[in-house]
C-alpha atoms as a PDB file:
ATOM      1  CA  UNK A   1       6.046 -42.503 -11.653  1.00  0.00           C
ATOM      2  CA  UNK A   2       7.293 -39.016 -12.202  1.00  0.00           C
ATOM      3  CA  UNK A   3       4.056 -37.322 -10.029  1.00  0.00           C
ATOM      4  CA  UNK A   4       4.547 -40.620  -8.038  1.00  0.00           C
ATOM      5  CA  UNK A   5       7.928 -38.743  -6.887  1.00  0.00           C
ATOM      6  CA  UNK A   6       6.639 -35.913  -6.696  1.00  0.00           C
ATOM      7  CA  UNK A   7       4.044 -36.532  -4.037  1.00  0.00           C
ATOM      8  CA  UNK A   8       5.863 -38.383  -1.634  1.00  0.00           C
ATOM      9  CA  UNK A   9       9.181 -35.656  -1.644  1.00  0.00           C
ATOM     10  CA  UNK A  10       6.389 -32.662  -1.624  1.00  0.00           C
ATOM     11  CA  UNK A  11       4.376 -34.938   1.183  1.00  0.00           C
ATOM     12  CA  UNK A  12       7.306 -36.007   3.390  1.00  0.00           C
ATOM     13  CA  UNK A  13      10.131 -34.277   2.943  1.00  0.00           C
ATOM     14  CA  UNK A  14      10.902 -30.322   2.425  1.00  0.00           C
ATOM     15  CA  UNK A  15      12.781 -31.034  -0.866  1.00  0.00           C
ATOM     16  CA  UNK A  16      11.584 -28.139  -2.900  1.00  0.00           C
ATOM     17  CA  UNK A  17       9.454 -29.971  -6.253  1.00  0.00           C
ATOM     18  CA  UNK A  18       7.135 -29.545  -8.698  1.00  0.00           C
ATOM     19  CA  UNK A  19       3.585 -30.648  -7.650  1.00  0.00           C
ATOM     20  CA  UNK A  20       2.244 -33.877  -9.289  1.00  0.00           C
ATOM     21  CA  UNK A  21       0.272 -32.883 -12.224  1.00  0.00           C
ATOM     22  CA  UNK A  22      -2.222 -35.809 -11.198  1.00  0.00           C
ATOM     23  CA  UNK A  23      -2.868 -37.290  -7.946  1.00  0.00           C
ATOM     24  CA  UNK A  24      -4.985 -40.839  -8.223  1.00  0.00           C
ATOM     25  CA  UNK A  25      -4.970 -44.028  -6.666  1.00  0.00           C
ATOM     26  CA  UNK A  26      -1.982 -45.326  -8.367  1.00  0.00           C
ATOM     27  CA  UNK A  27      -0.289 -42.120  -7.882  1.00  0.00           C
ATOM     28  CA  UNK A  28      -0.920 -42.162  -4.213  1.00  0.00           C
ATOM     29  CA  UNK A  29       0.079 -45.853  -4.201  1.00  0.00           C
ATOM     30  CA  UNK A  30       3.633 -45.399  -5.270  1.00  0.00           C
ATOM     31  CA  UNK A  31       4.006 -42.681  -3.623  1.00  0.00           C
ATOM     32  CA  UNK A  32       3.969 -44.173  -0.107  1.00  0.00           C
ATOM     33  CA  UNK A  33       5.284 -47.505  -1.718  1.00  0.00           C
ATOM     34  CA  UNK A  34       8.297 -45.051  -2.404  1.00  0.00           C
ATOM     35  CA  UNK A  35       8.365 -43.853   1.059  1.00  0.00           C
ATOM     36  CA  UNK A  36      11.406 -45.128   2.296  1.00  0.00           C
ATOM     37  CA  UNK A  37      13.668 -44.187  -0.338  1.00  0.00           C
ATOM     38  CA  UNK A  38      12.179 -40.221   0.733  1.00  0.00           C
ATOM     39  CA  UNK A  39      14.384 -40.796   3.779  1.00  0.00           C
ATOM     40  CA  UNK A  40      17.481 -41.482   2.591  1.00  0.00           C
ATOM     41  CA  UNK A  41      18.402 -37.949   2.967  1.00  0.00           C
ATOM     42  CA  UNK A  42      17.508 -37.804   6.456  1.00  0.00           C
ATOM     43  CA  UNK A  43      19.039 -41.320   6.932  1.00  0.00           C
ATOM     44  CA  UNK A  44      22.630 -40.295   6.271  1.00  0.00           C
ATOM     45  CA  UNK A  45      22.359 -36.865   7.967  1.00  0.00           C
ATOM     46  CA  UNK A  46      21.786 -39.012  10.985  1.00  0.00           C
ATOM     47  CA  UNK A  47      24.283 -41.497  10.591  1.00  0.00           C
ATOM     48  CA  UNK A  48      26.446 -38.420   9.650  1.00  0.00           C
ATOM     49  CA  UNK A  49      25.464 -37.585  13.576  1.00  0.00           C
ATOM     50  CA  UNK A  50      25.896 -40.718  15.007  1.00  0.00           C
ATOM     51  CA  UNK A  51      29.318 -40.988  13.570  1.00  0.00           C
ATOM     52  CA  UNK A  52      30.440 -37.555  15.231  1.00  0.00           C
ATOM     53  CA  UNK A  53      29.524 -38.941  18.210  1.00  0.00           C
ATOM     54  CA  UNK A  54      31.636 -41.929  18.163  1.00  0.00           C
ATOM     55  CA  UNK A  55      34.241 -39.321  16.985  1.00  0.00           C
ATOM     56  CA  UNK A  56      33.472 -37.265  20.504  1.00  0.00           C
ATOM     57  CA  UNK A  57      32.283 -34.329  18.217  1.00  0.00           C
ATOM     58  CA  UNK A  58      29.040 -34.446  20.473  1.00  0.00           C
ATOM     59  CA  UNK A  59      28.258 -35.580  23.719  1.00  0.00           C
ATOM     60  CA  UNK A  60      26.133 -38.465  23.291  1.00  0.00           C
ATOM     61  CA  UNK A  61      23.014 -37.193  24.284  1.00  0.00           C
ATOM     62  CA  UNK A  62      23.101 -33.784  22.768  1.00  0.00           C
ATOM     63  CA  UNK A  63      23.581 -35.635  19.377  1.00  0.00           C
ATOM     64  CA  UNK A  64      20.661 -37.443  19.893  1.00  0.00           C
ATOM     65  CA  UNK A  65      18.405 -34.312  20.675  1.00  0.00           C
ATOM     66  CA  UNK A  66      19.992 -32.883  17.403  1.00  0.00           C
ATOM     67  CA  UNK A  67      19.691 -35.910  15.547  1.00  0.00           C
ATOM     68  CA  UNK A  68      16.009 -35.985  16.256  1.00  0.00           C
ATOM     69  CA  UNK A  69      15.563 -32.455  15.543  1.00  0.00           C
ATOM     70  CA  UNK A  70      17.139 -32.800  12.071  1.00  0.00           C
ATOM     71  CA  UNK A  71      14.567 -35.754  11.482  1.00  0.00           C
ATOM     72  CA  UNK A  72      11.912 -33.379  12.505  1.00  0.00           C
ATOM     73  CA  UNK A  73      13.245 -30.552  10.569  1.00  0.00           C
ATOM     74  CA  UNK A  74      13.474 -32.483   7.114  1.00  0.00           C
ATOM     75  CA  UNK A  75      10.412 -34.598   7.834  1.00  0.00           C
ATOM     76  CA  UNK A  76       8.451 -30.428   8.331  1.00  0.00           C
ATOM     77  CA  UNK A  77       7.380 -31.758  11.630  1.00  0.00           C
ATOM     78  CA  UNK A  78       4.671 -33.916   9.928  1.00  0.00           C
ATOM     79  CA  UNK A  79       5.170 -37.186  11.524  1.00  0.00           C
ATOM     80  CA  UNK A  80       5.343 -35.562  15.058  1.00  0.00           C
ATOM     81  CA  UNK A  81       2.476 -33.438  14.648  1.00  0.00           C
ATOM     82  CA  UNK A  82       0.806 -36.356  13.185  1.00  0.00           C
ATOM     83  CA  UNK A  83       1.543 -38.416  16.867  1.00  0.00           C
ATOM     84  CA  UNK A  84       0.539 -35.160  18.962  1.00  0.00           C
ATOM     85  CA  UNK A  85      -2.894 -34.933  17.450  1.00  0.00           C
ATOM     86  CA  UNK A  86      -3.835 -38.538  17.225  1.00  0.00           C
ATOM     87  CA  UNK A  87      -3.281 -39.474  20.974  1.00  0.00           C
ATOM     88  CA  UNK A  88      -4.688 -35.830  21.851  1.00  0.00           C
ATOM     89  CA  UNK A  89      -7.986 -36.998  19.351  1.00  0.00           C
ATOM     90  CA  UNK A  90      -7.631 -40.725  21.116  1.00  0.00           C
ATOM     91  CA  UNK A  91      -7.429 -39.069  24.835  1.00  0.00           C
ATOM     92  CA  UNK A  92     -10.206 -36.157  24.164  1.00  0.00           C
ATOM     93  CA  UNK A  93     -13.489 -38.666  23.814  1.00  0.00           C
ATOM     94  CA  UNK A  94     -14.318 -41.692  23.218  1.00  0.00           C
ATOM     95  CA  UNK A  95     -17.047 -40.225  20.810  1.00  0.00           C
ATOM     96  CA  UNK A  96     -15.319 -40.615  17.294  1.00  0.00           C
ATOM     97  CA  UNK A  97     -17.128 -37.615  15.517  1.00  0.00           C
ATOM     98  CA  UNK A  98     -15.563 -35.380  18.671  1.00  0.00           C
ATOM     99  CA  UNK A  99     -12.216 -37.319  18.347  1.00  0.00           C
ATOM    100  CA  UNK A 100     -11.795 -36.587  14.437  1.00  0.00           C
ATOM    101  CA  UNK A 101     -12.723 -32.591  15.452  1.00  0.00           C
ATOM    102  CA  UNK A 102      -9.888 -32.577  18.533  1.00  0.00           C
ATOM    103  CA  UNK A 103      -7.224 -34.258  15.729  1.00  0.00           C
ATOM    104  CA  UNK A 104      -8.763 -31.625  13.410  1.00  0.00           C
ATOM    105  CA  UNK A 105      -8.016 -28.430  15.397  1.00  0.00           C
ATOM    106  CA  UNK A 106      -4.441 -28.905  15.184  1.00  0.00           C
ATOM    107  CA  UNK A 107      -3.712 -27.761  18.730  1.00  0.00           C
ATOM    108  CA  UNK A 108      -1.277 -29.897  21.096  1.00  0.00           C
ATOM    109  CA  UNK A 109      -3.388 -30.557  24.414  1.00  0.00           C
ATOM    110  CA  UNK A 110      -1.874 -31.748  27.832  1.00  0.00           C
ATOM    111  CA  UNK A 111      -1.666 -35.634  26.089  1.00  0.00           C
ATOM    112  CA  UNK A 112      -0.026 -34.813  22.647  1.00  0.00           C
ATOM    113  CA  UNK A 113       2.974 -33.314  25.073  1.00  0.00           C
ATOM    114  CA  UNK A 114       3.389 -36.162  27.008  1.00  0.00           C
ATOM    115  CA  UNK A 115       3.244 -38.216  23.885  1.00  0.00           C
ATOM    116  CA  UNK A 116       6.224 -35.929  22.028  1.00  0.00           C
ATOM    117  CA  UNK A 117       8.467 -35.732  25.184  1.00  0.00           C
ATOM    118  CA  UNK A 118       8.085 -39.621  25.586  1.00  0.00           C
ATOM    119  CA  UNK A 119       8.838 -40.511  21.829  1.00  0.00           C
ATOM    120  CA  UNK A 120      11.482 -38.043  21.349  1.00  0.00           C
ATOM    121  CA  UNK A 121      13.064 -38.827  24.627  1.00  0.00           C
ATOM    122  CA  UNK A 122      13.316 -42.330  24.042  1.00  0.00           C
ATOM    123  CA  UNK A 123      14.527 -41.710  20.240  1.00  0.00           C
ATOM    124  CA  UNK A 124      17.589 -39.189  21.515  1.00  0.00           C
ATOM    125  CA  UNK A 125      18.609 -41.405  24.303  1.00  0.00           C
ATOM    126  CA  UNK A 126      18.678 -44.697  21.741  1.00  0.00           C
ATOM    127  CA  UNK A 127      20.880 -42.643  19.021  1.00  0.00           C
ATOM    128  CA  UNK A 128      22.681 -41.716  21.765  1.00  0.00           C
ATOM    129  CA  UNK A 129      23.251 -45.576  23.104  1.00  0.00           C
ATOM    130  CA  UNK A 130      24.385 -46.132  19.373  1.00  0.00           C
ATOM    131  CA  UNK A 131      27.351 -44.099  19.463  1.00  0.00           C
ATOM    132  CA  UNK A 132      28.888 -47.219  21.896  1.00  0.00           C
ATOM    133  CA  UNK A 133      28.155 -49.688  18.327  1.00  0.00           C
ATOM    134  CA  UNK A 134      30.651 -50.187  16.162  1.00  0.00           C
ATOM    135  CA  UNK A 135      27.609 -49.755  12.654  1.00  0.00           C
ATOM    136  CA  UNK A 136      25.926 -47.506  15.137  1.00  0.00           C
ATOM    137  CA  UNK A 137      25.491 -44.998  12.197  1.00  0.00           C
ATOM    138  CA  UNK A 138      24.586 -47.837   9.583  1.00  0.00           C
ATOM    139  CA  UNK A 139      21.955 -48.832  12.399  1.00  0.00           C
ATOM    140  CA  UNK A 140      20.480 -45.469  12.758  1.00  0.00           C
ATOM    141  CA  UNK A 141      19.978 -44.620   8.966  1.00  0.00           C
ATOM    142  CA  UNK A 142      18.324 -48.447   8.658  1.00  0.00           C
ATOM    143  CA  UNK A 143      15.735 -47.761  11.458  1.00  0.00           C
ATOM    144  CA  UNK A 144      14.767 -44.473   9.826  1.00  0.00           C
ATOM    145  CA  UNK A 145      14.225 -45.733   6.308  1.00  0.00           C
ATOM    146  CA  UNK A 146      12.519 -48.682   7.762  1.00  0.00           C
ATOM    147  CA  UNK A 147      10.284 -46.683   9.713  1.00  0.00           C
ATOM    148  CA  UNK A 148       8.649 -44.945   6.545  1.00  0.00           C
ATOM    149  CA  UNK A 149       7.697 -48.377   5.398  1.00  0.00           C
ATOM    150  CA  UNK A 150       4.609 -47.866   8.025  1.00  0.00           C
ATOM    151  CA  UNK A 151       3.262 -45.626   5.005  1.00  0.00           C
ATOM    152  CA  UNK A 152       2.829 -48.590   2.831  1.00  0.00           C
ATOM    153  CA  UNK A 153       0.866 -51.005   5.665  1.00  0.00           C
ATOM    154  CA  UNK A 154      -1.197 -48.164   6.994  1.00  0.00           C
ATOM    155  CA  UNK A 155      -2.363 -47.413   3.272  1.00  0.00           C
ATOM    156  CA  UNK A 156      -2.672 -50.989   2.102  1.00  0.00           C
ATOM    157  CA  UNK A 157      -6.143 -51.931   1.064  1.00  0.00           C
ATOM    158  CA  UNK A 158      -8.461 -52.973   3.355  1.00  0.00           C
ATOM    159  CA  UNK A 159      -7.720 -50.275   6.046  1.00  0.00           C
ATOM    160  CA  UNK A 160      -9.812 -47.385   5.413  1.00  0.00           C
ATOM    161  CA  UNK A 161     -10.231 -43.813   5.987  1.00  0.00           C
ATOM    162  CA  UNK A 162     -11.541 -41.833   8.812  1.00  0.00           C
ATOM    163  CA  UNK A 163     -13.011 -39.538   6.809  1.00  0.00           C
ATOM    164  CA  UNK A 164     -14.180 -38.373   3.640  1.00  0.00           C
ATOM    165  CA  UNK A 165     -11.454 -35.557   2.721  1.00  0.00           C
ATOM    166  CA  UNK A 166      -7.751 -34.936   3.932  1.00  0.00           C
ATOM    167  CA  UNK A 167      -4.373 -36.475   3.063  1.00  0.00           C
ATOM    168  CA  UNK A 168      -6.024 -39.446   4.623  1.00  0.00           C
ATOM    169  CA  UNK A 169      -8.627 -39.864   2.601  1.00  0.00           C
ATOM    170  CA  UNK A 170      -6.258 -39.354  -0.537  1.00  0.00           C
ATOM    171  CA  UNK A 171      -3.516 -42.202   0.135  1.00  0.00           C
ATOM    172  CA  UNK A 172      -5.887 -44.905   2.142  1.00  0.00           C
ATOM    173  CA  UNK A 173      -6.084 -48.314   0.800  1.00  0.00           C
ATOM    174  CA  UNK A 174      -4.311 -47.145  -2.421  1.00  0.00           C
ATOM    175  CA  UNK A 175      -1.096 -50.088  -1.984  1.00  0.00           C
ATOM    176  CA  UNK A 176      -1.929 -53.498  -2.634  1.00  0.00           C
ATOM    177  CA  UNK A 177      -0.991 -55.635   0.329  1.00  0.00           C
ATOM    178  CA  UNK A 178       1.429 -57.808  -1.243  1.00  0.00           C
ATOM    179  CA  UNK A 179       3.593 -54.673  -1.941  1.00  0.00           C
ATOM    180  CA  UNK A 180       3.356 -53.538   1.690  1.00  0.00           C
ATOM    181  CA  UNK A 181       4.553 -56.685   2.910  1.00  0.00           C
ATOM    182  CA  UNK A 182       6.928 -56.673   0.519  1.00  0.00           C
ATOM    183  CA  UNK A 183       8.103 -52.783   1.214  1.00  0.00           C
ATOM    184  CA  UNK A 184       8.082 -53.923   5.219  1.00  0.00           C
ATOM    185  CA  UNK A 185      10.068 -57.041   4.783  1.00  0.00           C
ATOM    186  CA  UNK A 186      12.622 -55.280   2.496  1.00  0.00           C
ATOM    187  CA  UNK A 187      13.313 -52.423   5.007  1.00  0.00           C
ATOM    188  CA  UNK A 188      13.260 -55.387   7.650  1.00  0.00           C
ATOM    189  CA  UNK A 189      15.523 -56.685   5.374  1.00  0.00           C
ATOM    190  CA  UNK A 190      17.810 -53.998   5.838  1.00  0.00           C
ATOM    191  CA  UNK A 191      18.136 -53.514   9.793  1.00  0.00           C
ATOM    192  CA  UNK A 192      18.451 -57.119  10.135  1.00  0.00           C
ATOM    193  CA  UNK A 193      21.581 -57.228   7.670  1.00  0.00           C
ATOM    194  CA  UNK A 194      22.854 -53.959   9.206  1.00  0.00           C
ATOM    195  CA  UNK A 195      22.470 -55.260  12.788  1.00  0.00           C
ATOM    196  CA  UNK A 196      23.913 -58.801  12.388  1.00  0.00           C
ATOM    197  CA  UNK A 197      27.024 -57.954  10.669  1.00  0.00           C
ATOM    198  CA  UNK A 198      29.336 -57.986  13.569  1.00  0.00           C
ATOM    199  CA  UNK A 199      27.455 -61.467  15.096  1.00  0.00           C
ATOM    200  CA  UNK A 200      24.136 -62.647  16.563  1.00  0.00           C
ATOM    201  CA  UNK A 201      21.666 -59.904  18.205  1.00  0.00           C
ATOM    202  CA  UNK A 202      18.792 -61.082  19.643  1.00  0.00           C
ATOM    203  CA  UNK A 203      16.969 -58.019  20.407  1.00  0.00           C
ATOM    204  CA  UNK A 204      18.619 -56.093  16.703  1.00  0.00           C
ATOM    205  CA  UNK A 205      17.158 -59.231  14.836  1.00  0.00           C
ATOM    206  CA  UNK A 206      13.672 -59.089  17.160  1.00  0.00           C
ATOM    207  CA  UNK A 207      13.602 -55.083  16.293  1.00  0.00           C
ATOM    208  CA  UNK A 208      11.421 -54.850  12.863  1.00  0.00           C
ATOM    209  CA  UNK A 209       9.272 -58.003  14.686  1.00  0.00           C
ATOM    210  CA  UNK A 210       8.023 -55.684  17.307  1.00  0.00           C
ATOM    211  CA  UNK A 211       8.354 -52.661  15.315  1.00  0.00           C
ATOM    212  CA  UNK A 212       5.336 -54.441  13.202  1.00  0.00           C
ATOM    213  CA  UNK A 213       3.450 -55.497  16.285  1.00  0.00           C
ATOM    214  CA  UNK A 214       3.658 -51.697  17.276  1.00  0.00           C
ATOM    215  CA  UNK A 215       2.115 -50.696  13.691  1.00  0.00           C
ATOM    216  CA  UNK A 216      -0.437 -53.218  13.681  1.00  0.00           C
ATOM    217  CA  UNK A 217      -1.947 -52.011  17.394  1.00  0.00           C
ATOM    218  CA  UNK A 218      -1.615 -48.334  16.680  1.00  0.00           C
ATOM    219  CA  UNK A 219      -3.811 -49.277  13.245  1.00  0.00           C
ATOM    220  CA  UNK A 220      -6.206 -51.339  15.240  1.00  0.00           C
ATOM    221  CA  UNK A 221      -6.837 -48.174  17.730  1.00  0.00           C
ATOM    222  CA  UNK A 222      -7.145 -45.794  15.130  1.00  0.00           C
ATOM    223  CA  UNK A 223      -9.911 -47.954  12.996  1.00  0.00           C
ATOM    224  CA  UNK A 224     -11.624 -49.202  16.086  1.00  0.00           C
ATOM    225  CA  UNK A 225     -11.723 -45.722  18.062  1.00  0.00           C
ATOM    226  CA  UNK A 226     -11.904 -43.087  14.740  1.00  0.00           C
ATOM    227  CA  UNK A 227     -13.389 -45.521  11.964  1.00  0.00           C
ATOM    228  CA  UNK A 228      -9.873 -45.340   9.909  1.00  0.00           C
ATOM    229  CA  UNK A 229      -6.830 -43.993   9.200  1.00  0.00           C
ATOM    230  CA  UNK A 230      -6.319 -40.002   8.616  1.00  0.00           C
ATOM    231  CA  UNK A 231      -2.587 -37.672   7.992  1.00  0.00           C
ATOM    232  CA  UNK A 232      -2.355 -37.611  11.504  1.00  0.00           C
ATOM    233  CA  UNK A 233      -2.520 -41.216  12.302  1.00  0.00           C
ATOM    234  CA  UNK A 234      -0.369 -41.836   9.585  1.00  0.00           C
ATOM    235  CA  UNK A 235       2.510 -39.745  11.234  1.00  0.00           C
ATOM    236  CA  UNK A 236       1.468 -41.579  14.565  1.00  0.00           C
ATOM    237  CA  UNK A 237       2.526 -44.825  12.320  1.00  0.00           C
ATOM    238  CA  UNK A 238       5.854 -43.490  11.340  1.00  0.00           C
ATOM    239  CA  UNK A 239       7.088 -42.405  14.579  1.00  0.00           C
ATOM    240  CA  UNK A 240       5.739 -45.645  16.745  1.00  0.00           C
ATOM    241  CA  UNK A 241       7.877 -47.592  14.221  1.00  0.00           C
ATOM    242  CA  UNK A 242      10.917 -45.127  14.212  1.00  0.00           C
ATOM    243  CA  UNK A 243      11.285 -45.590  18.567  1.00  0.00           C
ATOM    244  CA  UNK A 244      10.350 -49.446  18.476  1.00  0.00           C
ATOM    245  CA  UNK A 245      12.920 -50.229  16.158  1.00  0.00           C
ATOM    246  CA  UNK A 246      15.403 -47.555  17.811  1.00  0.00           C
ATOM    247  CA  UNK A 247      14.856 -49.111  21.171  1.00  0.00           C
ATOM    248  CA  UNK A 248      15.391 -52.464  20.338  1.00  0.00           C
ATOM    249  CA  UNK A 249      18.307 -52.029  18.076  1.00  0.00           C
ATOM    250  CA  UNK A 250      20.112 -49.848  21.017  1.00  0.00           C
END
């Protein structure tokens, strides 16, 4: 459990730790099993944001730009990069050996920009529209934890890798699918309680519904079009789940 730790903080966070002393299957399981809890440090420095705004600290807007940045910042930019070079890979050819080397190169083309302007855009202007609710904050920090739980569905067994080496390679179909249902529906779990607190929300309780039908179609693409899942698309995961849920919730 210990190297379990250690690989997801070291992998998703910038939290300065040892390195694993043994990276397996099991390891690799946990460690995206544990995903969500990686976030709660970037959970309450947003909620910390969110709750400035509603204090007019920040104008609502700019605290969603910063907000986003801070998630970005903490996260080392994986899960963004991650989105940049999977639609630039999905955009480049529909060849999947020439996909896999345009995801490989690490280079943002003309459709990884459009893809980070939309996604961030849309994530800044939804933290921004939860300044106006009164768990805004609560709200925010669910949505990000929640969103990590795409780790444990895009590694469950069953989906495989794209290709032979890579972080990919390392963490595919290592979680058993009853625990990433179960890690899903506990995050779920958590927006839904956080959003229904003050009364009935259609579009709060319909939130982790279509943040799941956004996962499952961005997991379809990848193992149609590149054979499987890789790093990248597993950062494309996190942050399709992070602006579905932040869109509906706001």
């Amino acid at each position: 459990m210990a190297d379990s730790w250690r690989l997801a903080l070291s992998t998703l966070t910038r939290i300065p730790v040892r390195p694993p002393g043994t990276i397996d299957q099991s390891t690799a399981g946990r460690a995206m099993v544990l995903a969500p809890l990686t976030a709660l440090p970037s959970a309450g420095g947003v909620a910390l944001l969110v709750w400035l705004g509603q204090e007019g600290v920040l104008s609502p807007l700019a605290l969603g730009l910063v907000a986003v940045g801070l998630l970005a910042w903490l996260s080392r930019l994986l899960h963004l990069d991650g989105l940049s070079d999977t639609v630039d890979g999905l955009t480049a050819s529909t060849d999947r050996a020439r996909s896999l080397e345009v995801m490989r190169s690490g280079t943002a083309g003309p459709a990884g920009v459009v893809a980070l302007v939309v996604v961030i855009g849309l994530q800044a202007v939804s933290l921004a529209a939860l300044t106006t609710h009164d768990l805004g904050p609560l709200l925010a920090a669910a949505c990000v934890i929640a969103s990590r739980s795409a780790l444990a569905v895009a590694c469950a067994r069953g989906v495989p890798a794209a290709r032979p080496d890579g972080l990919g390679a390392t963490v595919s179909g290592t979680v058993h699918p009853l625990a990433a249902v179960a890690v899903f529906g506990a995050t779920a779990a958590l927006v839904w309680v956080t959003a229904l607190l003050p009364g009935f929300d259609l579009a709060a309780l319909l939130a982790p519904v279509l943040a799941a039908l956004a996962l499952a179609g961005v997991l379809v693409v990848a193992v149609r079009r590149l054979g499987g899942v890789t790093g990248d698309v597993l950062g494309a995961c996190v942050e399709v789940t992070l602006v579905v849920l932040l869109v509906a919730v706001a």
